[in-house]
N, C-alpha and C. Protein backbone atom coordinates (compact mmCIF):
# COMPACT_ATOMS: atom_id res chain seq x y z
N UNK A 1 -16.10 3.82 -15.39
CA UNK A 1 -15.29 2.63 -15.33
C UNK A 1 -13.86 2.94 -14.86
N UNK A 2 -13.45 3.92 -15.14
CA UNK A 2 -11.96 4.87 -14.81
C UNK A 2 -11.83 4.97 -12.88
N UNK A 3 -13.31 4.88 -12.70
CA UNK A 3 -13.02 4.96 -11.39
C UNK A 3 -12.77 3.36 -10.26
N UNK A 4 -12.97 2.51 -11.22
CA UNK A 4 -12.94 1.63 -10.84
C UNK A 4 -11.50 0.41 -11.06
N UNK A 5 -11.24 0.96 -12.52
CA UNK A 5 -9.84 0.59 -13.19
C UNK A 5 -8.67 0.78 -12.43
N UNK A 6 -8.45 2.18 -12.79
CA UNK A 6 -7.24 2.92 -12.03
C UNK A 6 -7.07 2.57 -10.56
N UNK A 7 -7.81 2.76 -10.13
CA UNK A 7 -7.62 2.22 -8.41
C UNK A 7 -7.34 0.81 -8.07
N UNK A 8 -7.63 -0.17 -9.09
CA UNK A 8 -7.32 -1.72 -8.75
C UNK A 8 -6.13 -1.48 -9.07
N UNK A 9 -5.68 -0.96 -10.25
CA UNK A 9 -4.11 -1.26 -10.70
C UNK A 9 -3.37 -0.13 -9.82
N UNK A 10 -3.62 0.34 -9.30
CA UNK A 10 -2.78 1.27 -8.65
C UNK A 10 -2.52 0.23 -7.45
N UNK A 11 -3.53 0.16 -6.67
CA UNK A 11 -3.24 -0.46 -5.35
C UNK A 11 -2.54 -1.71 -5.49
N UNK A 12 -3.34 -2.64 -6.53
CA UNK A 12 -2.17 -3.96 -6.93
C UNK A 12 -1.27 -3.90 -7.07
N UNK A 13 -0.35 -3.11 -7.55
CA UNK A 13 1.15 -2.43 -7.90
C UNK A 13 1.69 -1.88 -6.57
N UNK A 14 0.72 -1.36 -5.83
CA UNK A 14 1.60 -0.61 -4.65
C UNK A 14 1.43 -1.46 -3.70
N UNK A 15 0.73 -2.60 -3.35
CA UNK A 15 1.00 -3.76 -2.46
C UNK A 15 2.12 -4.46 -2.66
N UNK A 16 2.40 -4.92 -3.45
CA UNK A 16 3.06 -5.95 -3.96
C UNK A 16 4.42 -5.62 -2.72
N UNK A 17 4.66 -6.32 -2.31
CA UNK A 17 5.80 -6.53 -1.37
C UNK A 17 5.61 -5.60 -0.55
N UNK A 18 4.14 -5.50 0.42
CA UNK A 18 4.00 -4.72 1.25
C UNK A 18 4.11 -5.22 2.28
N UNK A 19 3.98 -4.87 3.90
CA UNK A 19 3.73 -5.65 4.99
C UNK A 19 1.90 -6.67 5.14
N UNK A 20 1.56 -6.19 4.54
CA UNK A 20 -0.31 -7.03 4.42
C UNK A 20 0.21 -7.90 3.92
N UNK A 21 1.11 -8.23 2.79
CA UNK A 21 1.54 -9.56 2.10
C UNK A 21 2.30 -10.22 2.83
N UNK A 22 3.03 -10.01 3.74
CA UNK A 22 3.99 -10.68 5.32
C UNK A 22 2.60 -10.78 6.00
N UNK A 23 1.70 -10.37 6.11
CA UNK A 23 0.77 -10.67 7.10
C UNK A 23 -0.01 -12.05 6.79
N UNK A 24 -0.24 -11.77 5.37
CA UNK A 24 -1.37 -12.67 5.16
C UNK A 24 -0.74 -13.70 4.79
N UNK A 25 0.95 -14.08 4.37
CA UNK A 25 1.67 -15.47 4.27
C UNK A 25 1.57 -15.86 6.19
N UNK A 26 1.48 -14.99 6.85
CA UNK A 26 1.62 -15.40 8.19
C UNK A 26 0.52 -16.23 8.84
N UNK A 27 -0.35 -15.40 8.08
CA UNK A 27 -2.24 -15.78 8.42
C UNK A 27 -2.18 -17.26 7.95
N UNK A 28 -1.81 -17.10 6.41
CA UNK A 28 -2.26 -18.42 5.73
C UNK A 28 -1.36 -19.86 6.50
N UNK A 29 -0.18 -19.71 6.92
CA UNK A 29 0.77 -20.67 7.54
C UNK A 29 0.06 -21.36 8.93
N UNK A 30 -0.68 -19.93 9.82
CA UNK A 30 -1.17 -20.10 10.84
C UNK A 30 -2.28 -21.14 11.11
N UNK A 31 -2.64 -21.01 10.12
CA UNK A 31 -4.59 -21.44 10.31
C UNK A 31 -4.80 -22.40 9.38
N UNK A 32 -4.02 -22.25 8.31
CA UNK A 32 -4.25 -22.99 6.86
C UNK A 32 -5.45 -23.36 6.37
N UNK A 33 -6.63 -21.93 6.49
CA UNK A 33 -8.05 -21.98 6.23
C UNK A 33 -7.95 -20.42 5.28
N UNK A 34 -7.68 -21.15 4.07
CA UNK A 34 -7.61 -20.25 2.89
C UNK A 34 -9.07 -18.85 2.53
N UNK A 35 -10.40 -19.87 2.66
CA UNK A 35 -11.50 -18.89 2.75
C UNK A 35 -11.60 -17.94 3.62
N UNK A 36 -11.59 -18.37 5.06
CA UNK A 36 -11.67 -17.16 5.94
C UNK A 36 -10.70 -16.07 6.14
N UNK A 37 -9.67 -16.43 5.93
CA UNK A 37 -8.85 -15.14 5.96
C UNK A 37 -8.83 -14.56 4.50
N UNK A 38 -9.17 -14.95 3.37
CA UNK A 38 -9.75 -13.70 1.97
C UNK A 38 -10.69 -12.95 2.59
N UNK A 39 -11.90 -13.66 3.54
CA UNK A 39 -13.27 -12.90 3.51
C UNK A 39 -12.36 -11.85 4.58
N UNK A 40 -11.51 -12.40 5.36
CA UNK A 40 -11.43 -11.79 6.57
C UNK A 40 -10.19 -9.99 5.55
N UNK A 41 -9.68 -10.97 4.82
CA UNK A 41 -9.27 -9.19 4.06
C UNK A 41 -10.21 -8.38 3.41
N UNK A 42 -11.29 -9.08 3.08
CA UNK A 42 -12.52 -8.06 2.44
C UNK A 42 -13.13 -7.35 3.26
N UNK A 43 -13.09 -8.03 4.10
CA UNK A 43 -14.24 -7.18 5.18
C UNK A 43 -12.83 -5.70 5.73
N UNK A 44 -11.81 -6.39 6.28
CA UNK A 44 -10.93 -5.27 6.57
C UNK A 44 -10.93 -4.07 5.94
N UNK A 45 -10.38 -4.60 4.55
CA UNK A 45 -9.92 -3.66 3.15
C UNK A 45 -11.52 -2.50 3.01
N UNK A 46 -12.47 -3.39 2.98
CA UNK A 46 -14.01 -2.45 2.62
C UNK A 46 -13.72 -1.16 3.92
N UNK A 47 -14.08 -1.63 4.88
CA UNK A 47 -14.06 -1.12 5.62
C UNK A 47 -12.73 0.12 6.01
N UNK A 48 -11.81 -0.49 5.86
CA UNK A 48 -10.58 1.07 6.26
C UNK A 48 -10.76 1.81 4.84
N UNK A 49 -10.95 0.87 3.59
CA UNK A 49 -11.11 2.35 2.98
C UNK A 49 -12.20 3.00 2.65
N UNK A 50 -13.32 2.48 3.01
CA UNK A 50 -14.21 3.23 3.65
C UNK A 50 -13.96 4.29 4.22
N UNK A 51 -13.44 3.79 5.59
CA UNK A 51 -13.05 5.14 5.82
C UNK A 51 -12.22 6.03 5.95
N UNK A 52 -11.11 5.51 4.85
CA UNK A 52 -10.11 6.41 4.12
C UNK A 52 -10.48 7.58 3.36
N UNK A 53 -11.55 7.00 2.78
CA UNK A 53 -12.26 7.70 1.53
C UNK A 53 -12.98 9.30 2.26
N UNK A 54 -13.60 8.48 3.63
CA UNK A 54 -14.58 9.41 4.05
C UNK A 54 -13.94 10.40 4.96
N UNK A 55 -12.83 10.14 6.15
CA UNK A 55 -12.58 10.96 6.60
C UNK A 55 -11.32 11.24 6.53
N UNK A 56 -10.09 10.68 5.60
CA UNK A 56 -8.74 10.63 5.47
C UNK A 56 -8.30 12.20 5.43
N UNK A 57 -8.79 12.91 4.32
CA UNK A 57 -8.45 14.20 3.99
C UNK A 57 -8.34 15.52 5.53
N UNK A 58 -9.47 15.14 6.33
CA UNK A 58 -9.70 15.97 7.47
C UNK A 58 -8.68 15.31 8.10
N UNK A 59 -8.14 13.81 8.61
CA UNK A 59 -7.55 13.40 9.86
C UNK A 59 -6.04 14.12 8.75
N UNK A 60 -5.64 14.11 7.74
CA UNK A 60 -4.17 14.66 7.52
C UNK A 60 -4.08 15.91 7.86
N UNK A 61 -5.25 16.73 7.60
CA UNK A 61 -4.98 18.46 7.98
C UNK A 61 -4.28 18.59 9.22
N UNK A 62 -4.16 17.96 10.93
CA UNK A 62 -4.20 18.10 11.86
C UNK A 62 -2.82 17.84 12.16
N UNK A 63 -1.90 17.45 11.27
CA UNK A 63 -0.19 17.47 10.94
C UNK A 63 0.39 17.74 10.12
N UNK A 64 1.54 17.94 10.01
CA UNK A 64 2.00 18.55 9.40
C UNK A 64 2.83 17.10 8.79
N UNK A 65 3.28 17.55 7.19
CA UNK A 65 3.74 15.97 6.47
C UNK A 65 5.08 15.26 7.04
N UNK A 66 6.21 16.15 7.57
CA UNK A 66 6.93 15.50 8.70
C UNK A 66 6.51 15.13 9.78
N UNK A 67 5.88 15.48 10.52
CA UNK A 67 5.08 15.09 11.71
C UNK A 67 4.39 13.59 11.44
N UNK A 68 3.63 13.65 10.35
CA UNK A 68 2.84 12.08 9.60
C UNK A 68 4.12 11.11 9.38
N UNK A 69 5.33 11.54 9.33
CA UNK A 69 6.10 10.75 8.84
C UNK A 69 6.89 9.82 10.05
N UNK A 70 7.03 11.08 10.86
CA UNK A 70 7.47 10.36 12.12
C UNK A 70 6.65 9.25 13.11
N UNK A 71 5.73 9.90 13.18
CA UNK A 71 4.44 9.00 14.19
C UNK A 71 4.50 7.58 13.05
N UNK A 72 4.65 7.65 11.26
CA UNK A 72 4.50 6.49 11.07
C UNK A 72 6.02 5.60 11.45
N UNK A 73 7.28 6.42 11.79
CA UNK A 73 8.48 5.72 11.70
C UNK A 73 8.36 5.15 13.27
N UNK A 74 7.67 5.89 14.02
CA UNK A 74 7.48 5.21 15.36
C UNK A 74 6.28 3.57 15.11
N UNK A 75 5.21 4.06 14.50
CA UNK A 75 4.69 2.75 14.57
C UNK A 75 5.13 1.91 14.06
N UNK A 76 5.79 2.32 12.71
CA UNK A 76 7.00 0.76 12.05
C UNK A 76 7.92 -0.20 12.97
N UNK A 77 8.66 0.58 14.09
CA UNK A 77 8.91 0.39 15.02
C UNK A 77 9.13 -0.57 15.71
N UNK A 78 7.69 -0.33 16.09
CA UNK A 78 6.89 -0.94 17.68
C UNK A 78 6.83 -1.96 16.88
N UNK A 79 6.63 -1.87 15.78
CA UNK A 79 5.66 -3.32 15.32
C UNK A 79 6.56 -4.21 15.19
N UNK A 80 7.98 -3.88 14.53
CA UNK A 80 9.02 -4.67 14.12
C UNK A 80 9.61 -5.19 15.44
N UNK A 81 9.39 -4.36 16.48
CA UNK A 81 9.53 -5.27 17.51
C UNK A 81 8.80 -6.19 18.54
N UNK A 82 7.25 -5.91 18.32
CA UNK A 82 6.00 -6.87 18.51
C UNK A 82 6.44 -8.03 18.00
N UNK A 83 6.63 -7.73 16.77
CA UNK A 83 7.50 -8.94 15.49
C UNK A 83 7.97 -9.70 16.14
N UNK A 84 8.93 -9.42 16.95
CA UNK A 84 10.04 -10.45 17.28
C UNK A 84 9.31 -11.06 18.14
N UNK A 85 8.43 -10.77 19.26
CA UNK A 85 8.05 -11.83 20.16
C UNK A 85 7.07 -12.53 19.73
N UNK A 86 7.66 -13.77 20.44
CA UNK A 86 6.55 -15.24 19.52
C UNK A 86 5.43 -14.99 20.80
N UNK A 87 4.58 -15.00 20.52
CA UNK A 87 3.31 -15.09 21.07
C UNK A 87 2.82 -16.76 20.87
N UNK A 88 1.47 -16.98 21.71
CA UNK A 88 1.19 -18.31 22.31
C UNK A 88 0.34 -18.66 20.89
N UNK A 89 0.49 -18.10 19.89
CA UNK A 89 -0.19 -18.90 18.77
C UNK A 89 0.72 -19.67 18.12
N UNK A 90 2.24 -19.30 17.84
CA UNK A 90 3.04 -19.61 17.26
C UNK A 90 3.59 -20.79 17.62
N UNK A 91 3.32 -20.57 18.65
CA UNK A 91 3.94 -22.19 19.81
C UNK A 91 3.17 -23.57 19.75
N UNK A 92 1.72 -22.79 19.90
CA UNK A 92 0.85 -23.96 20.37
C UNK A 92 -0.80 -23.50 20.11
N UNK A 93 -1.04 -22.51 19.86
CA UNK A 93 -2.25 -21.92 19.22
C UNK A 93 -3.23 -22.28 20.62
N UNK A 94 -2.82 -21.28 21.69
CA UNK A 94 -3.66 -21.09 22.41
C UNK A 94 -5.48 -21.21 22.58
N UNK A 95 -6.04 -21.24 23.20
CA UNK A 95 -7.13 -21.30 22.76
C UNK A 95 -7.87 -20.02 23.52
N UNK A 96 -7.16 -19.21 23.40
CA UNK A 96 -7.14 -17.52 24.10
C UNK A 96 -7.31 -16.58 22.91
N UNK A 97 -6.40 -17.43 21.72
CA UNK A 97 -6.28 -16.48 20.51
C UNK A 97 -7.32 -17.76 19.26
N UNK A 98 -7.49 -18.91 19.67
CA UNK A 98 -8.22 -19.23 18.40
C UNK A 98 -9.58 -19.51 18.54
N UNK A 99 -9.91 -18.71 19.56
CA UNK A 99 -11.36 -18.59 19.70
C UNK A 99 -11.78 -17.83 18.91
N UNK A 100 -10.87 -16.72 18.67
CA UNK A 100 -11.20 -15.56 17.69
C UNK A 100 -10.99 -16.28 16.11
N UNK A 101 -10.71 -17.25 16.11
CA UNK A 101 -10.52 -17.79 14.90
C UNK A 101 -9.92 -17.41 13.57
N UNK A 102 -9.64 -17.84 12.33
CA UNK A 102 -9.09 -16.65 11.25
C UNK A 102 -9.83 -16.06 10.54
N UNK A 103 -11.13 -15.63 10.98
CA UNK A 103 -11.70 -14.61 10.12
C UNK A 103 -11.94 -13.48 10.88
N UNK A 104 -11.84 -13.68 12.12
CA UNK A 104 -11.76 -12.49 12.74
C UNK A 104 -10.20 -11.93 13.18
N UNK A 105 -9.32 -13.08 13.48
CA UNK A 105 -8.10 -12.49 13.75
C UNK A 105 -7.38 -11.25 12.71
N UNK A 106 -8.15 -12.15 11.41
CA UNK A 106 -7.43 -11.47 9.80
C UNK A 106 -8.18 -9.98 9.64
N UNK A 107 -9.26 -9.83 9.96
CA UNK A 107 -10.10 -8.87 9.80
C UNK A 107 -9.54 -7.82 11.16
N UNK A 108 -9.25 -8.01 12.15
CA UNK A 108 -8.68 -7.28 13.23
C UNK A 108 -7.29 -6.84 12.53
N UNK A 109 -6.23 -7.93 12.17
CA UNK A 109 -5.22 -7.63 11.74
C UNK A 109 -4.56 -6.87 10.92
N UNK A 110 -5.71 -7.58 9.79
CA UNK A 110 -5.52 -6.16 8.56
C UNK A 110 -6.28 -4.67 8.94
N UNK A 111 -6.80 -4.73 9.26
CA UNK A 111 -7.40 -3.46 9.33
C UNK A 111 -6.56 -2.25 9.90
N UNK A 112 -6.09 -3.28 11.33
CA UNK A 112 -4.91 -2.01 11.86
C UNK A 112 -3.95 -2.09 10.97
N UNK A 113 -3.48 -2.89 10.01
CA UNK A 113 -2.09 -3.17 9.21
C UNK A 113 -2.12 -1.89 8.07
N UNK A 114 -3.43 -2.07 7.67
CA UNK A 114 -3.82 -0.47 7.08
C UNK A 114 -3.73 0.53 7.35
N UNK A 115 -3.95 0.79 8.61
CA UNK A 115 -3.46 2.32 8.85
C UNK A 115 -2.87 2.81 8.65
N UNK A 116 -2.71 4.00 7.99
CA UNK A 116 -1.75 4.66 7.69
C UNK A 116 -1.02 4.64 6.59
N UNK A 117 -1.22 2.90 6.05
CA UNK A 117 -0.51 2.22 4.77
C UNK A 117 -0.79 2.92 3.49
N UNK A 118 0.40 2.85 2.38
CA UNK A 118 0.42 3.47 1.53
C UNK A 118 -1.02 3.42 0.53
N UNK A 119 -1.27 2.00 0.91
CA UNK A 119 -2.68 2.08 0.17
C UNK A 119 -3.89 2.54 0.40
N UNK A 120 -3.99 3.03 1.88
CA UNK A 120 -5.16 3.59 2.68
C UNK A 120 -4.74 5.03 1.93
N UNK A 121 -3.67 5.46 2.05
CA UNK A 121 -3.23 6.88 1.43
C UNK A 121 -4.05 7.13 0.20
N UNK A 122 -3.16 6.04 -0.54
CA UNK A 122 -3.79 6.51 -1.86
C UNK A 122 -5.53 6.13 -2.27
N UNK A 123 -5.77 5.34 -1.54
CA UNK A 123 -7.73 5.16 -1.48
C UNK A 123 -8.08 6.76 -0.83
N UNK A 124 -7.52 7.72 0.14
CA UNK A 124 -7.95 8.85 -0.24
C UNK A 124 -7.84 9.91 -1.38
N UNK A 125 -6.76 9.39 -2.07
CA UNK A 125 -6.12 10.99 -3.03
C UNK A 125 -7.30 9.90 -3.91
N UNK A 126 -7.58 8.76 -4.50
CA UNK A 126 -8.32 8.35 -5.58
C UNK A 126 -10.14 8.69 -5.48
N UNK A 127 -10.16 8.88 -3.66
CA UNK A 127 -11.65 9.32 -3.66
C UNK A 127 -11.81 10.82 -3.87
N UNK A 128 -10.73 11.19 -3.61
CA UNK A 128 -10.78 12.77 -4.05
C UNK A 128 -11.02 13.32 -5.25
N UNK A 129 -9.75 12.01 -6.30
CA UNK A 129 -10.00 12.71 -7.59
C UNK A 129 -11.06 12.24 -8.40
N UNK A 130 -11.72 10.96 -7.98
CA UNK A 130 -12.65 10.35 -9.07
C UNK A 130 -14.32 10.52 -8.45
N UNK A 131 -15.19 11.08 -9.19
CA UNK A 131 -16.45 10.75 -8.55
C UNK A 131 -17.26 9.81 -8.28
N UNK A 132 -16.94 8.47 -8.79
CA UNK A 132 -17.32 7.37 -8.15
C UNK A 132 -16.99 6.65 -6.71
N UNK A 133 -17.06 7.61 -5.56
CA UNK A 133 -16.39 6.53 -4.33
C UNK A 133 -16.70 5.74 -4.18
N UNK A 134 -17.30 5.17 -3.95
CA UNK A 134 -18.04 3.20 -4.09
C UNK A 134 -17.15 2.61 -4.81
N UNK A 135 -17.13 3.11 -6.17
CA UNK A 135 -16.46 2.63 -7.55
C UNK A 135 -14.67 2.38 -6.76
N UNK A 136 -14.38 3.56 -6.25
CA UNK A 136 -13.19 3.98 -6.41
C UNK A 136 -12.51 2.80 -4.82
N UNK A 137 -13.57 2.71 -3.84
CA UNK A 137 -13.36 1.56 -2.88
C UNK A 137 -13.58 0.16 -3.07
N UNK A 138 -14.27 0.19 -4.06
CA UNK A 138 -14.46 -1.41 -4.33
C UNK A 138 -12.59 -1.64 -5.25
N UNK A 139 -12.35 -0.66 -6.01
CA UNK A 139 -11.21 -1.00 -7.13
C UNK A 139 -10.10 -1.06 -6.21
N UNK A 140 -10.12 -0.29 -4.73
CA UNK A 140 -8.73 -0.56 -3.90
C UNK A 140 -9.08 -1.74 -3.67
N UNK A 141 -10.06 -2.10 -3.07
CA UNK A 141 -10.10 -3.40 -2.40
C UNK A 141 -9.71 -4.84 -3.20
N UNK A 142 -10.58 -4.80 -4.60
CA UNK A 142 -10.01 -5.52 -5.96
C UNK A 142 -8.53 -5.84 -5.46
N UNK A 143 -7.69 -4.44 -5.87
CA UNK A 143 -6.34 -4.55 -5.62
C UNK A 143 -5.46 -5.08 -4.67
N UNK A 144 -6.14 -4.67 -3.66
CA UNK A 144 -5.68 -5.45 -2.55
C UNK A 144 -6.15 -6.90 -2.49
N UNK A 145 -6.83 -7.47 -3.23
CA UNK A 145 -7.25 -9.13 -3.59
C UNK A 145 -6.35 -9.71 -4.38
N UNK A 146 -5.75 -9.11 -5.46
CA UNK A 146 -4.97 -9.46 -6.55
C UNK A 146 -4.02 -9.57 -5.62
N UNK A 147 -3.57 -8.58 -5.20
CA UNK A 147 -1.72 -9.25 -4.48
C UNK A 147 -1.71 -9.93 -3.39
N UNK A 148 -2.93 -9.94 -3.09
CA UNK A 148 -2.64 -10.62 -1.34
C UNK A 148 -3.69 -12.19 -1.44
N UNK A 149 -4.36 -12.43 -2.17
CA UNK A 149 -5.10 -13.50 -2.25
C UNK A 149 -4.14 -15.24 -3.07
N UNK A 150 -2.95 -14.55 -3.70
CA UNK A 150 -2.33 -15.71 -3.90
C UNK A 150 -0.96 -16.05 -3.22
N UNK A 151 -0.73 -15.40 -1.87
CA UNK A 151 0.15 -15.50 -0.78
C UNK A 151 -0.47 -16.06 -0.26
N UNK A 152 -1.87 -15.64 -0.03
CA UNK A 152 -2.94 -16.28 0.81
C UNK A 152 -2.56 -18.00 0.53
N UNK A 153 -3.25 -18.30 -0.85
CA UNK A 153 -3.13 -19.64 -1.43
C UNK A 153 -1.92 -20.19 -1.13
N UNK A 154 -1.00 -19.71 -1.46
CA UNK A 154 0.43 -20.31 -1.44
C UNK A 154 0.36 -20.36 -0.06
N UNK A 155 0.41 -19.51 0.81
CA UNK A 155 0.85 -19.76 2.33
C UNK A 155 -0.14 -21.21 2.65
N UNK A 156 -1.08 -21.65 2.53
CA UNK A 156 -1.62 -22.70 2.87
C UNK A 156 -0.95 -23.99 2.53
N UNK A 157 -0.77 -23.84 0.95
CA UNK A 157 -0.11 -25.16 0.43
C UNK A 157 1.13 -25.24 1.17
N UNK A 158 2.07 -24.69 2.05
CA UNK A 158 3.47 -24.71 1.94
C UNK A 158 3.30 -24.79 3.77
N UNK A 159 2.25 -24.44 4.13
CA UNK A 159 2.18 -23.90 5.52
C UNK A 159 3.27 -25.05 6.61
N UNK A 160 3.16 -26.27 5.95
CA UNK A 160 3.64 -27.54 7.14
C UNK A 160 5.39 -27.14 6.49
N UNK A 161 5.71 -26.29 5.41
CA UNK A 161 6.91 -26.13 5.12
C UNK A 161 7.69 -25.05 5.98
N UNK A 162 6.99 -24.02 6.41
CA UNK A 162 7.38 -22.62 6.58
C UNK A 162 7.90 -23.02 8.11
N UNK A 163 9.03 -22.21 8.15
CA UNK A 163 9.77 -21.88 9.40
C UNK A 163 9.01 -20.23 10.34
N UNK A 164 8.29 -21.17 10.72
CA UNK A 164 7.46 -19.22 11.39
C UNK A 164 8.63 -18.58 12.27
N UNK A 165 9.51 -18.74 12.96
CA UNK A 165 10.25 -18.22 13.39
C UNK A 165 11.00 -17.25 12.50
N UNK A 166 11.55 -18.17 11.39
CA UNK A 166 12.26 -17.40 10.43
C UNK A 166 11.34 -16.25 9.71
N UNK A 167 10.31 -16.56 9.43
CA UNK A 167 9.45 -15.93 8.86
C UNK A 167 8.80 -14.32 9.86
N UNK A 168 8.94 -14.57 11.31
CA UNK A 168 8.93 -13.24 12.09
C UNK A 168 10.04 -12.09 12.35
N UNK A 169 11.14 -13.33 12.04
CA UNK A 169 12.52 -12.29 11.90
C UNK A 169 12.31 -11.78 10.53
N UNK A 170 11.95 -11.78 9.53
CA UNK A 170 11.64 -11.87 8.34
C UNK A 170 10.97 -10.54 8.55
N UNK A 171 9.89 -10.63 8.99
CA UNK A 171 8.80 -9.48 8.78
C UNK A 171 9.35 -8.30 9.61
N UNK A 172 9.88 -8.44 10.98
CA UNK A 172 10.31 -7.51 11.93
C UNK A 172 11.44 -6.90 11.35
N UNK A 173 12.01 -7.37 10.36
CA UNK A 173 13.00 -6.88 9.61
C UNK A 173 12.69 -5.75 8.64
N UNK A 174 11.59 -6.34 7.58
CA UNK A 174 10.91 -5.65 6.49
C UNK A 174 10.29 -4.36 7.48
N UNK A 175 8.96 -4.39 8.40
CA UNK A 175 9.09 -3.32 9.12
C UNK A 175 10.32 -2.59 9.89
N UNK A 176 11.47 -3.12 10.52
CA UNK A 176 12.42 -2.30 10.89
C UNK A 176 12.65 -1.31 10.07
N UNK A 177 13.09 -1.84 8.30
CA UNK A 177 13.46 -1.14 7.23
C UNK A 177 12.21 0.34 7.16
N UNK A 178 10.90 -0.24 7.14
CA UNK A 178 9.79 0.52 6.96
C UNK A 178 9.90 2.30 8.48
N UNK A 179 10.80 1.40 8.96
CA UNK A 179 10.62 2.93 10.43
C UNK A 179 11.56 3.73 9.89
N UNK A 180 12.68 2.66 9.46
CA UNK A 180 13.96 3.75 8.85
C UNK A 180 13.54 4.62 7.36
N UNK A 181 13.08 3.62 6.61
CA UNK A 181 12.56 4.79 5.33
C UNK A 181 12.03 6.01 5.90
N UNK A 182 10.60 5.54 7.15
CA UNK A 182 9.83 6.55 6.97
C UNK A 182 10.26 7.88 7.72
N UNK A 183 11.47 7.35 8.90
CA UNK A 183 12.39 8.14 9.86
C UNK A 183 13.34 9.43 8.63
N UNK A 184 13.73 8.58 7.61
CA UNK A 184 14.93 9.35 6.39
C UNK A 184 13.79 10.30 5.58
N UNK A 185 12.37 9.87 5.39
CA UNK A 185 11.27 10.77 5.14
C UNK A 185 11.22 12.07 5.83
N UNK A 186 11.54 11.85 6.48
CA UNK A 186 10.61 13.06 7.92
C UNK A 186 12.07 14.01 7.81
N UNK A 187 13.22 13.21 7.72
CA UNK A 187 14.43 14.51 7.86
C UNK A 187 13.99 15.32 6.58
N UNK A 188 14.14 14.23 5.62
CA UNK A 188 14.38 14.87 4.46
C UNK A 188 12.68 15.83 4.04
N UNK A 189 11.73 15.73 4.68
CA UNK A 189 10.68 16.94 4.45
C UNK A 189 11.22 17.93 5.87
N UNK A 190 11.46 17.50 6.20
CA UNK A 190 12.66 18.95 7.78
C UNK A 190 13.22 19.42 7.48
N UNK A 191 14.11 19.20 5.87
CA UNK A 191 15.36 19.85 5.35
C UNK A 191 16.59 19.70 6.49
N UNK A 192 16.41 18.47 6.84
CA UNK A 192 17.65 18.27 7.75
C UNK A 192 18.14 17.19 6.97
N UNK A 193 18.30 16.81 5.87
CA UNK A 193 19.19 16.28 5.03
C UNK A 193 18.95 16.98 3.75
């Protein structure tokens, strides 16, 4: 049961004001179809830590922990500045991007939003230490339901409220911050601070 416990409350705690929670108030504002984008984080969440669990430990050997830190301060980045440009959903919801609809957009979205994320991290150190992996991927995923499933809700009810503009400067911000942490990471394992 330990393997299943510990890993919900861990990951619930370490989401909480993550970028997946800017994602999925974004999702929910977008579409304002509350079911498909939960299923569309289950299917994500199963799946990356899936294969967090299975091949995480081998893909870290191949850098070194400053090296991991930088490549992530570069992708914080890019993204915070993807961020800023409004794309044709935001405007007018193309029918280029809502063909893909929100259970697949959310399931594409999160999945890459995971990479690398602190919680994909720790879904490997928890498959390492506990012998239940099943156990130990179902309890990230749990976790990742608890914090992100009532942004979900809320982003729907409020959706005709939300300023999406404000809300992309918003996020491109929170990631800007995320390149600089992970940039002050990488000196400080360099011993250059």
């Amino acid at each position: 049961m330990e393997s299943l416990l510990v890993p919900t409350l861990i990951v619930a705690l370490a989401e909480i004001g993550d970028k997946t929670q800017l994602l999925a108030l974004l999702l929910a504002a977008r579409f304002r179809k509350p079911l498909p984008i939960i299923l569309g984080i289950v299917a994500a969440t199963l799946a990356n830590h899936l294969a967090a669990g299975a091949v995480g430990n081998w893909v870290a050997g191949f850098f070194s922990p400053m090296t991991l830190r930088w490549i992530l301060a570069a992708c914080f980045a890019a993204v915070a500045l993807w961020t800023l440009i409004p794309d044709k959903l935001d405007d007018d919801e193309s029918a280029r991007f809502k063909r893909f609809g929100p259970f697949l957009t959310t399931l594409i979205a999160f999945f890459l939003a995971e990479m690398g994320d602190k919680t994909q991290v720790a879904t490997v150190m928890l498959a390492a230490q506990y012998p239940h992996f099943l156990l130990v991927v179902l309890g990230t995923t749990l976790g990742m339901l608890l914090a992100n499933v009532p942004v979900v809700l809320a982003g729907n009810f409020a959706a005709e409220r939300l300023p999406l503009t404000l809300i992309r400067r918003l996020a491109a911000l929170a990631f800007g911050a995320l390149a600089l942490y992970a940039a002050y990471e990488a000196l400080k394992v360099g011993g250059m601070l």
